[in-house]
Protein backbone atom coordinates (compact mmCIF):
# COMPACT_ATOMS: atom_id res chain seq x y z
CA UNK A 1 -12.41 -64.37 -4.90
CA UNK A 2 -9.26 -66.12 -4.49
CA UNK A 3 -8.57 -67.74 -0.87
CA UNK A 4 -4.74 -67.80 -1.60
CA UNK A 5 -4.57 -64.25 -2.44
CA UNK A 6 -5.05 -60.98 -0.04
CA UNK A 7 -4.37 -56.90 -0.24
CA UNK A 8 -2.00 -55.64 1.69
CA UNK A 9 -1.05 -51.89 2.24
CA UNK A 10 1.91 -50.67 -0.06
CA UNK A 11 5.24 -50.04 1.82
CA UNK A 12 5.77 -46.41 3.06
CA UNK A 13 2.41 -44.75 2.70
CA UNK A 14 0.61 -42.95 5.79
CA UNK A 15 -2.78 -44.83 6.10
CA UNK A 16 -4.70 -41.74 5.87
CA UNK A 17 -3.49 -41.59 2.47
CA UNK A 18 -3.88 -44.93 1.40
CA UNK A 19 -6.69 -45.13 -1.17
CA UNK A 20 -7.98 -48.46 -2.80
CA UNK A 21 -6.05 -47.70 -6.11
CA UNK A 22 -3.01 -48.18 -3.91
CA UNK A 23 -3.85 -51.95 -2.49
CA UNK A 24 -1.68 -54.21 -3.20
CA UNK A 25 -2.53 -57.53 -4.53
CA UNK A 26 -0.19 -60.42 -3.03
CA UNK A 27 0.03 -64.40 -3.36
CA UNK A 28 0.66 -66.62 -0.50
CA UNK A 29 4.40 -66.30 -1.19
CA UNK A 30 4.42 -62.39 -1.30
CA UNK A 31 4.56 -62.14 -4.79
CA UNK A 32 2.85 -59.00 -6.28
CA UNK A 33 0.28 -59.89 -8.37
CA UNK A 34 -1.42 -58.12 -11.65
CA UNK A 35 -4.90 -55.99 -10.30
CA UNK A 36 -3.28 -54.38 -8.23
CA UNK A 37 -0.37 -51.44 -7.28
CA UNK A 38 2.55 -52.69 -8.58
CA UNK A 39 4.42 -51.36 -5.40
CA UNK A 40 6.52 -52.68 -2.74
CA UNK A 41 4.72 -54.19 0.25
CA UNK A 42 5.93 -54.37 3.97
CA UNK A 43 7.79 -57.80 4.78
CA UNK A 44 6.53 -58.32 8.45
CA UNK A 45 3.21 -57.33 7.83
CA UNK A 46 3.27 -60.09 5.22
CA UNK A 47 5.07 -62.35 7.45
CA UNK A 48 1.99 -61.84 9.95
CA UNK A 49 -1.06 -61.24 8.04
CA UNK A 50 -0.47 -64.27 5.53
CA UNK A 51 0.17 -66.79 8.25
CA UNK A 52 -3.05 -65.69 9.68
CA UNK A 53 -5.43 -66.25 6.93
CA UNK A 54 -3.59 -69.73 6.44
CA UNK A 55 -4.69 -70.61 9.79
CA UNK A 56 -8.04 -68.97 10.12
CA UNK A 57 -9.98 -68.70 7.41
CA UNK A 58 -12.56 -67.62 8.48
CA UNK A 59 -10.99 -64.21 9.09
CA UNK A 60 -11.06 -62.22 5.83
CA UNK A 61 -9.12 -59.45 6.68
CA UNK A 62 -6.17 -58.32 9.93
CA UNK A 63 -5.69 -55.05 11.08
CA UNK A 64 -2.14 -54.14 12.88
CA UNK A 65 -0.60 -51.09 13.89
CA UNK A 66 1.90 -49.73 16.81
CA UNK A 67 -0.68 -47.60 18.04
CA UNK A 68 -0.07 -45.79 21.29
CA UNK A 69 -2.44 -47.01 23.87
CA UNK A 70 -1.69 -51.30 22.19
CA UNK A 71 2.00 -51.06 22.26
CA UNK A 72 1.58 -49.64 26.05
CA UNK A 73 -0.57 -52.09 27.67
CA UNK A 74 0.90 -54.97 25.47
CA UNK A 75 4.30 -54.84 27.95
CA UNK A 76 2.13 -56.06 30.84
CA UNK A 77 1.51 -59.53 28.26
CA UNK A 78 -1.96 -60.09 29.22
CA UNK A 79 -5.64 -59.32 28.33
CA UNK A 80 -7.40 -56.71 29.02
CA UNK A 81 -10.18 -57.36 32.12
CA UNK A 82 -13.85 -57.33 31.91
CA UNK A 83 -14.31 -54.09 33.57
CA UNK A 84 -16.85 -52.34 31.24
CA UNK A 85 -19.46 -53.03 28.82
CA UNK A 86 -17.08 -52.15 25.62
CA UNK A 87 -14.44 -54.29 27.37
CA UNK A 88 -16.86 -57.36 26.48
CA UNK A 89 -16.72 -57.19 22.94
CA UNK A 90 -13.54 -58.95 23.82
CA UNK A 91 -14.93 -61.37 26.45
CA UNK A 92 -13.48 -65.30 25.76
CA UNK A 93 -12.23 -63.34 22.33
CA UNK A 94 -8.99 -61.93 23.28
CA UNK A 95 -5.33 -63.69 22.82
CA UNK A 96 -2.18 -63.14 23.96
CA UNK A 97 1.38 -63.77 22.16
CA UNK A 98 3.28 -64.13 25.48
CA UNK A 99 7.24 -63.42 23.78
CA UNK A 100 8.88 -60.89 21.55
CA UNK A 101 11.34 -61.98 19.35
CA UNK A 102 12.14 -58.71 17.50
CA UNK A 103 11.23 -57.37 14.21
CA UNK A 104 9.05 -60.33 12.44
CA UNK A 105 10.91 -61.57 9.55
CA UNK A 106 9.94 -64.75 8.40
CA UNK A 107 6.33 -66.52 8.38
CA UNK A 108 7.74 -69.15 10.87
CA UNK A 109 6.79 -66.08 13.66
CA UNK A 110 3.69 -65.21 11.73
CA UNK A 111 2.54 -68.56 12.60
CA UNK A 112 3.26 -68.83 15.83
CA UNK A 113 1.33 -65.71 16.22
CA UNK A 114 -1.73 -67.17 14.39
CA UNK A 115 -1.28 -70.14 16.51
CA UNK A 116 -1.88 -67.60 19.57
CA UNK A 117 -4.46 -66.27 18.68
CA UNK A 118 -6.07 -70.07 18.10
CA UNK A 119 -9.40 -71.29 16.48
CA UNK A 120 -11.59 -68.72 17.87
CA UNK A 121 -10.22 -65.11 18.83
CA UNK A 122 -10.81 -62.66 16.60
CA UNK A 123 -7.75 -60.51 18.55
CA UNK A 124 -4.35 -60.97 19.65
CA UNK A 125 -2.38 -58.59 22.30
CA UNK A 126 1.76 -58.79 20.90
CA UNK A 127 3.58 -58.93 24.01
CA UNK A 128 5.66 -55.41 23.83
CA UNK A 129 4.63 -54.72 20.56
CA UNK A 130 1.20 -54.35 19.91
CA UNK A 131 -2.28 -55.44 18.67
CA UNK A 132 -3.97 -57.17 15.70
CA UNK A 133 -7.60 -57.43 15.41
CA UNK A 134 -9.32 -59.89 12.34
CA UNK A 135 -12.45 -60.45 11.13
CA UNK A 136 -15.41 -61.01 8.64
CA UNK A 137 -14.82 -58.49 7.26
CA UNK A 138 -12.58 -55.05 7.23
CA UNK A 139 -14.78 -53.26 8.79
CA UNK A 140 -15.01 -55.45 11.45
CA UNK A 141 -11.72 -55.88 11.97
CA UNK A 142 -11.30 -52.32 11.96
CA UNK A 143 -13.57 -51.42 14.43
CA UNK A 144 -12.46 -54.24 16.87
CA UNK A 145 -9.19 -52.49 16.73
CA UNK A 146 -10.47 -48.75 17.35
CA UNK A 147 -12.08 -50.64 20.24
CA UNK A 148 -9.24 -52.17 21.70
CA UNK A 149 -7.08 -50.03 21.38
CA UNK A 150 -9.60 -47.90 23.58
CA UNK A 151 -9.98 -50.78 26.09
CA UNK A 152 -6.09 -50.68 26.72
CA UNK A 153 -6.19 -47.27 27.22
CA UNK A 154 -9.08 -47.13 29.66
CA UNK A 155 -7.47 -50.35 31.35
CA UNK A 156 -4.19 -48.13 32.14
CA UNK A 157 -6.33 -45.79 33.65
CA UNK A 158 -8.38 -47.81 35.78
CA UNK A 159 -5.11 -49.83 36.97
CA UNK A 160 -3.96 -45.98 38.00
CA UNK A 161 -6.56 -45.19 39.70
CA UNK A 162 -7.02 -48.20 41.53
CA UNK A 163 -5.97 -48.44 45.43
CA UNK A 164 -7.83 -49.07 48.57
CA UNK A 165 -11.17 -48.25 48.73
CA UNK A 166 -10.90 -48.23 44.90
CA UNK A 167 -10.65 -51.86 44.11
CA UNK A 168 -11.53 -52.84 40.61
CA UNK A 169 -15.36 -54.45 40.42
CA UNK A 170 -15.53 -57.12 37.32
CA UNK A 171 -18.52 -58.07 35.61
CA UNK A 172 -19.48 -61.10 35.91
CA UNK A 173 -19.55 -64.13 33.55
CA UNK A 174 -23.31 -64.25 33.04
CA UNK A 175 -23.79 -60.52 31.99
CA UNK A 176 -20.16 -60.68 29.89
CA UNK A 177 -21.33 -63.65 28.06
CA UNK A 178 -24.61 -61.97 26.94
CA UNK A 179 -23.34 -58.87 26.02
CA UNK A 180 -20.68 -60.53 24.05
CA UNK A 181 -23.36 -62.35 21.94
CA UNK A 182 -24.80 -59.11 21.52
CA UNK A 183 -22.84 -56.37 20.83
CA UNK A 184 -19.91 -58.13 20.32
CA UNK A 185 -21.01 -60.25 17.25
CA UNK A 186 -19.49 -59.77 13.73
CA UNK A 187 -23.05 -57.97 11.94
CA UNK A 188 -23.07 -55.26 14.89
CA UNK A 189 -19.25 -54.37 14.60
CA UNK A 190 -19.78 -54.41 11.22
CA UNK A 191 -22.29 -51.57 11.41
CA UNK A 192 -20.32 -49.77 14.33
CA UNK A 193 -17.38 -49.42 12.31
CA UNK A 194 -19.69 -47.91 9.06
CA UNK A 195 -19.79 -43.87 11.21
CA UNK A 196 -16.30 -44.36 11.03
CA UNK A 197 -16.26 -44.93 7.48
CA UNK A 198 -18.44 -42.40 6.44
CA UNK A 199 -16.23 -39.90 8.24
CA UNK A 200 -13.41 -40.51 6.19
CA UNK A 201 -15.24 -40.69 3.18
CA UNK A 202 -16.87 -37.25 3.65
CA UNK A 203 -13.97 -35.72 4.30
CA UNK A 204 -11.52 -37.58 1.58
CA UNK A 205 -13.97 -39.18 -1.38
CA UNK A 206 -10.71 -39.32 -3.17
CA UNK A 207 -9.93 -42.31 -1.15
CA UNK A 208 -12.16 -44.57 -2.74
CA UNK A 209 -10.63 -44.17 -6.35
């Protein structure tokens, strides 16, 4: 395994169509490398993605989408609160990017994104864009987004629905620090993402050719 080189999605393909013949094997520059689709890739994914596993890593793979409920709750630029118990898989291991500056085109905005999300996190809300979960692994990192992307969603709602006599109750930081060591630690989302997998698999075992 080669720590300057990643897979990245090709440009223009639905992810429910992706399937590991269609990875795309980049250097550090962008460059598309031999063992992999010779295909173009998207520019500010690469912009983002590479600028994170420069900084971190420890992180072997990002996930990052405009998906409904993220883009929504990332124009409020802030985290999420620790309402629930799925809400602390993200306790002390949530960041923010608090700008926007458009459609990310060069690394330069990449980093400062990895430099958001700092030493630690494992997840970064884009203010008014979106989100982008990392971690050990991809299924980590892709469960950690199903699971924020969830969080945002069921933060909207309780920020509807609360009013007098319906004031928000948080957790406190005992209880959210053990259940973040818990279930919130890289084996367990891991093996919460693997139903997930299996579902796809079942229903597509084309996608692993």
């Amino acid at each position: 395994m080669n720590p300057e080189h990643f897979w990245i999605n090709p440009l223009s393909t639905h992810f429910s169509q992706i399937k590991v013949s269609d990875l795309v094997l980049v250097n550090e520059k962008g460059e598309v490398l031999p063992g992999g689709k010779q295909a173009a890739i998207n520019g500010p994914a690469f912009a983002i993605h590479s600028e994170i596993h420069k900084a971190r890593p420890d992180l072997k793979a990002a996930c990052h989408a405009h998906s409904v409920y993220g883009k929504a709750f990332s124009c409020f630029g802030r985290p999420i609160e620790m309402l629930y118990q799925d809400a602390l898989r993200f306790y002390n291991d949530l960041a923010v990017y608090p700008r926007f500056g458009g459609t990310v085109l060069t690394t330069e905005e990449g980093a400062r994104i990895a430099k958001a999300l700092g030493p630690a996190c494992r997840s970064v809300i884009l203010q008014n864009h979106g989100i982008i979960t990392c971690g050990k692994t991809v299924d980590e990192a892709a469960f950690l987004f199903i699971a924020l992307d969830r969080c945002c969603h069921a933060q909207m709602l309780a920020n509807s629905a609360s009013g007098p006599g319906w004031e928000k109750i948080y957790i406190n930081e005992k209880e959210a620090e053990m259940t973040h060591k818990k279930s919130g630690n890289s084996n367990k989302m891991w093996l919460a993402f693997q139903p997930y997998y299996d579902q796809e698999v079942a229903m597509d075992p084309t996608l692993l050719e």
